[in-house]
C-alpha atoms as a PDB file:
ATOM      1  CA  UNK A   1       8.656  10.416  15.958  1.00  0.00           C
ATOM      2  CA  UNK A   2      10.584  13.532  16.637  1.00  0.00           C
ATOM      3  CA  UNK A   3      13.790  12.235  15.031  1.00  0.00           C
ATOM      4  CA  UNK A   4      12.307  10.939  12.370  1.00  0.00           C
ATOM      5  CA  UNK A   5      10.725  13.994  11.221  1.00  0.00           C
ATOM      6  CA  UNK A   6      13.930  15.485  11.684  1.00  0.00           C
ATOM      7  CA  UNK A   7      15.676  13.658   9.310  1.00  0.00           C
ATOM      8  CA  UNK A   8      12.099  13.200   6.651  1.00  0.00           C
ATOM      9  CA  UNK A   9      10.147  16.401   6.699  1.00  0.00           C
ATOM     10  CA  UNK A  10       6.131  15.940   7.173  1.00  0.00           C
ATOM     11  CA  UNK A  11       5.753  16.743   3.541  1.00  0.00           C
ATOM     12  CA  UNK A  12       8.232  14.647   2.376  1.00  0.00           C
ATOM     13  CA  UNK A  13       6.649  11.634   3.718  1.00  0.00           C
ATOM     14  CA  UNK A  14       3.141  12.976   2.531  1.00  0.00           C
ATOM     15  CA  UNK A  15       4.627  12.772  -1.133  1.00  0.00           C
ATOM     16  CA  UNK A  16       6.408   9.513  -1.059  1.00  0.00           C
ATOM     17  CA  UNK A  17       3.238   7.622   0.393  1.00  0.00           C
ATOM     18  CA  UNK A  18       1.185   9.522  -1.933  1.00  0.00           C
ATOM     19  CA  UNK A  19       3.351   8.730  -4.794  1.00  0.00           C
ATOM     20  CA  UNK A  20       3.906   4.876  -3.525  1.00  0.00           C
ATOM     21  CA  UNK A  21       0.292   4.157  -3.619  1.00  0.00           C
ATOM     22  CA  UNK A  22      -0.194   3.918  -7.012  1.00  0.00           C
ATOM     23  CA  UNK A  23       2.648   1.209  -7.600  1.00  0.00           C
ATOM     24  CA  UNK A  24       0.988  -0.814  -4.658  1.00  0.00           C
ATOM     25  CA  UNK A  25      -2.308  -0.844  -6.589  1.00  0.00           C
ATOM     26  CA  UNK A  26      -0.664  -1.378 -10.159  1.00  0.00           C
ATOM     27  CA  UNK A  27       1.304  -4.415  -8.939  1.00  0.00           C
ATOM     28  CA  UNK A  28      -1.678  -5.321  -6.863  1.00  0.00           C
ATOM     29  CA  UNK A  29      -3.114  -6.570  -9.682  1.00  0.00           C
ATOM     30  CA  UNK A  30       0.431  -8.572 -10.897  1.00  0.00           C
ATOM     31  CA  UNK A  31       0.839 -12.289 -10.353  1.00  0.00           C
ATOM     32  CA  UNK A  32       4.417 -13.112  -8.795  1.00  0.00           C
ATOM     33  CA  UNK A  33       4.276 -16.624  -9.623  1.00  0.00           C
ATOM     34  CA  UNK A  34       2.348 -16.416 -13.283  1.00  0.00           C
ATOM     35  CA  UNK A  35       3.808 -13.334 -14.519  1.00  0.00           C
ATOM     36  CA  UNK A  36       1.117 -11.822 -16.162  1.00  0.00           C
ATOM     37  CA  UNK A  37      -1.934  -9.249 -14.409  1.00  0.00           C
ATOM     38  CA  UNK A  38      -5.179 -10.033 -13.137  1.00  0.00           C
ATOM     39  CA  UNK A  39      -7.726  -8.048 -13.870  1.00  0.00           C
ATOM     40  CA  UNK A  40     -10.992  -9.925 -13.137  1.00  0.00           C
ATOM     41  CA  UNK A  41      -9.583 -11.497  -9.953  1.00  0.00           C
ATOM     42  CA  UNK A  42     -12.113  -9.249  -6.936  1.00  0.00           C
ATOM     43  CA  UNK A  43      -9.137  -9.678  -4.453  1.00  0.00           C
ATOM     44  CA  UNK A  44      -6.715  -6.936  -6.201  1.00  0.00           C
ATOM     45  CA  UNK A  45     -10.367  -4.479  -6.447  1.00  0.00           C
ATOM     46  CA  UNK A  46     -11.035  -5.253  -2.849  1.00  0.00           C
ATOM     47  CA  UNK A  47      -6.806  -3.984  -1.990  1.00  0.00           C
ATOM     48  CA  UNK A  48      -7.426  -0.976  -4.465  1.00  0.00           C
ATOM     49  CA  UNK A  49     -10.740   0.169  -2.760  1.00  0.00           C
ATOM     50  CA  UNK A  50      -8.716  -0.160   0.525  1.00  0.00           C
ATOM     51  CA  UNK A  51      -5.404   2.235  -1.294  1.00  0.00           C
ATOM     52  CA  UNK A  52      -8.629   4.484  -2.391  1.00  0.00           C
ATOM     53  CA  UNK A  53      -9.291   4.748   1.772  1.00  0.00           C
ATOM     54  CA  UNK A  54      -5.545   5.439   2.322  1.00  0.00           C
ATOM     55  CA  UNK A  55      -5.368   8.492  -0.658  1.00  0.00           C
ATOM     56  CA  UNK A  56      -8.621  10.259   1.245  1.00  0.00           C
ATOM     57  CA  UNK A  57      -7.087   9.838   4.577  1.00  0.00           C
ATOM     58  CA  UNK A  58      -4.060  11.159   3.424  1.00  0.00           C
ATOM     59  CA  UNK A  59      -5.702  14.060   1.132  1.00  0.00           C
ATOM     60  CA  UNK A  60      -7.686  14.571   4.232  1.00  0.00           C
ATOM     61  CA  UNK A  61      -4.669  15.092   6.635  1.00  0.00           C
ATOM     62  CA  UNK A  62      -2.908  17.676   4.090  1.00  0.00           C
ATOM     63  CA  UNK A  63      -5.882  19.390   4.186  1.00  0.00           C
ATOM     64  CA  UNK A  64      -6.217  19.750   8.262  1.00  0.00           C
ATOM     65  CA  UNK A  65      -2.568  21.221   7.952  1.00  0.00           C
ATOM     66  CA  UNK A  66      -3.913  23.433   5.060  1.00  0.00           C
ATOM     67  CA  UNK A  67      -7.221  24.849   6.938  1.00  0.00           C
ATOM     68  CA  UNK A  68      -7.636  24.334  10.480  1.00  0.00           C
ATOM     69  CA  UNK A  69     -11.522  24.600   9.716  1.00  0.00           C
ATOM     70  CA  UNK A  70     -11.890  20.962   8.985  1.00  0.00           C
ATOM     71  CA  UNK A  71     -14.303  19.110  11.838  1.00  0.00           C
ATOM     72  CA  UNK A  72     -11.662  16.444  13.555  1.00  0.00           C
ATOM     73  CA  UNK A  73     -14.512  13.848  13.964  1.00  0.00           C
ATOM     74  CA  UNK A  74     -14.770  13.115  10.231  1.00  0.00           C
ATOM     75  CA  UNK A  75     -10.491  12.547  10.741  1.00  0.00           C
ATOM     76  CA  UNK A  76     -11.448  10.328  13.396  1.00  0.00           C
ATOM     77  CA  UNK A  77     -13.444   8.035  11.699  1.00  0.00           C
ATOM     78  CA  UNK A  78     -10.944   7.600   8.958  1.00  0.00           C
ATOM     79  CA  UNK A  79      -8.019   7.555  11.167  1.00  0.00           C
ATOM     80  CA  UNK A  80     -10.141   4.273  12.241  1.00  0.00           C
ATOM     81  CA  UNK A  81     -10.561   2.999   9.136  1.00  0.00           C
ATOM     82  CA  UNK A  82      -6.737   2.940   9.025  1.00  0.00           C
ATOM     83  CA  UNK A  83      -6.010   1.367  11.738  1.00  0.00           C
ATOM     84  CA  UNK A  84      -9.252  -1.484  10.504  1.00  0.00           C
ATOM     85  CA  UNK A  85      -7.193  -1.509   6.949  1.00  0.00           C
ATOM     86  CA  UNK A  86      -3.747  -1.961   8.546  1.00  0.00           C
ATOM     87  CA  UNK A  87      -3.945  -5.723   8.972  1.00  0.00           C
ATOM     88  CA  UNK A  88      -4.759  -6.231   5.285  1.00  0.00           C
ATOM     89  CA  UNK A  89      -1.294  -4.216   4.681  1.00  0.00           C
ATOM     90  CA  UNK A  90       0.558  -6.309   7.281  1.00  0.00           C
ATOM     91  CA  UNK A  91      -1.150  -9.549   5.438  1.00  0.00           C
ATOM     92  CA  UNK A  92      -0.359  -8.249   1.713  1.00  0.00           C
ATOM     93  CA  UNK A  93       3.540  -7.540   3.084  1.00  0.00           C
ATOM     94  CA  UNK A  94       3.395 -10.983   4.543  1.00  0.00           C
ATOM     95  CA  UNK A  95       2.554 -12.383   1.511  1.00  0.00           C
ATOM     96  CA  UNK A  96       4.493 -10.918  -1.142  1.00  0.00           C
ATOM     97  CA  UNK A  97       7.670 -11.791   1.394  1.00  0.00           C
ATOM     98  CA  UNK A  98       6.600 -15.180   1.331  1.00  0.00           C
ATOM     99  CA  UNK A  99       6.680 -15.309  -2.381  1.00  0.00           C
ATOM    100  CA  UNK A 100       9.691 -13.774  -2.460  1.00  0.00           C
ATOM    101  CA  UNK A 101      11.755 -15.649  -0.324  1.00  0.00           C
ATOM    102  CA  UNK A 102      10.310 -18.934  -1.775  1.00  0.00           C
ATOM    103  CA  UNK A 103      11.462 -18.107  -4.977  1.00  0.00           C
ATOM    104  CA  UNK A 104      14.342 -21.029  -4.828  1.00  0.00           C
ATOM    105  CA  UNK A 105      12.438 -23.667  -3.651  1.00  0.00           C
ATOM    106  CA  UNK A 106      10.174 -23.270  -6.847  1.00  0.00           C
ATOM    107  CA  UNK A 107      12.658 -21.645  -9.666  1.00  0.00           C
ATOM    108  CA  UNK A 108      12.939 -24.597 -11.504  1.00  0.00           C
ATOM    109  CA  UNK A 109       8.830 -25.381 -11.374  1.00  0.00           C
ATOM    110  CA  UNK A 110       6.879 -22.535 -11.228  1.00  0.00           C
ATOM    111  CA  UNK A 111       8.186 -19.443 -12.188  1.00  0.00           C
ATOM    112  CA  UNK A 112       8.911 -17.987 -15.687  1.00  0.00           C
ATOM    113  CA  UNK A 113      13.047 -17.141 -16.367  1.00  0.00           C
ATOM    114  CA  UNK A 114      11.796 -13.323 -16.725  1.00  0.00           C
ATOM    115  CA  UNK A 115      11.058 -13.458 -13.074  1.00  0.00           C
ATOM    116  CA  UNK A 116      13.680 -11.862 -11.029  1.00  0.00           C
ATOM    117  CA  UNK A 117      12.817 -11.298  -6.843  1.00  0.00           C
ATOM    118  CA  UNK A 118      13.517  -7.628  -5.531  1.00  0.00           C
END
């Protein structure tokens, strides 16, 4: 972990997580295979409550390296939370991979000719 704070200071990581969040919840809400956003679907709420959990645990960490007056308990329990929300990441990556990577088998069937894969 050494190294790699070496190379990508503690506050650069801070601000490209920070900043990344948003574009996870915006194409959250995007359908790979449809083209077109979901907005009444509770699936891309339930991922943007979870990003909401991620932007106070990461507001919450900048401000323990602010002010070392902050009780570590109430870090505790959201470090927790993380590691509870974590799988739903892993999942979410897993998915969009899957989509990705099947994008030849269904070119000609599903998808829309705007849809280029990443």
């Amino acid at each position: 972990m050494k190294n790699v704070l070496r190379i990508i200071p503690w506050n650069k990581c801070f601000l490209l997580s920070f900043s990344l969040l948003p574009l996870i919840v915006i194409t959250g809400f995007y359908g790979l295979y449809t083209n077109k956003f979901y907005f009444l679907k509770i699936d891309n709420y339930i991922f943007t409550f979870l990003v909401m959990i991620h932007v106070y645990f990461l507001n919450s960490l900048l401000r323990a390296d602010r002010d070392s007056s902050i009780p570590l308990n109430s870090l505790r329990t959201i470090e927790f939370a993380m590691y509870a929300i974590l799988p739903v990441y892993l999942f979410k990556l897993a998915e969009t991979l899957y989509v990705l990577m099947t994008y030849f088998d269904y070119s000609e069937h599903v998808f829309p000719p705007t849809f280029l894969p990443v």
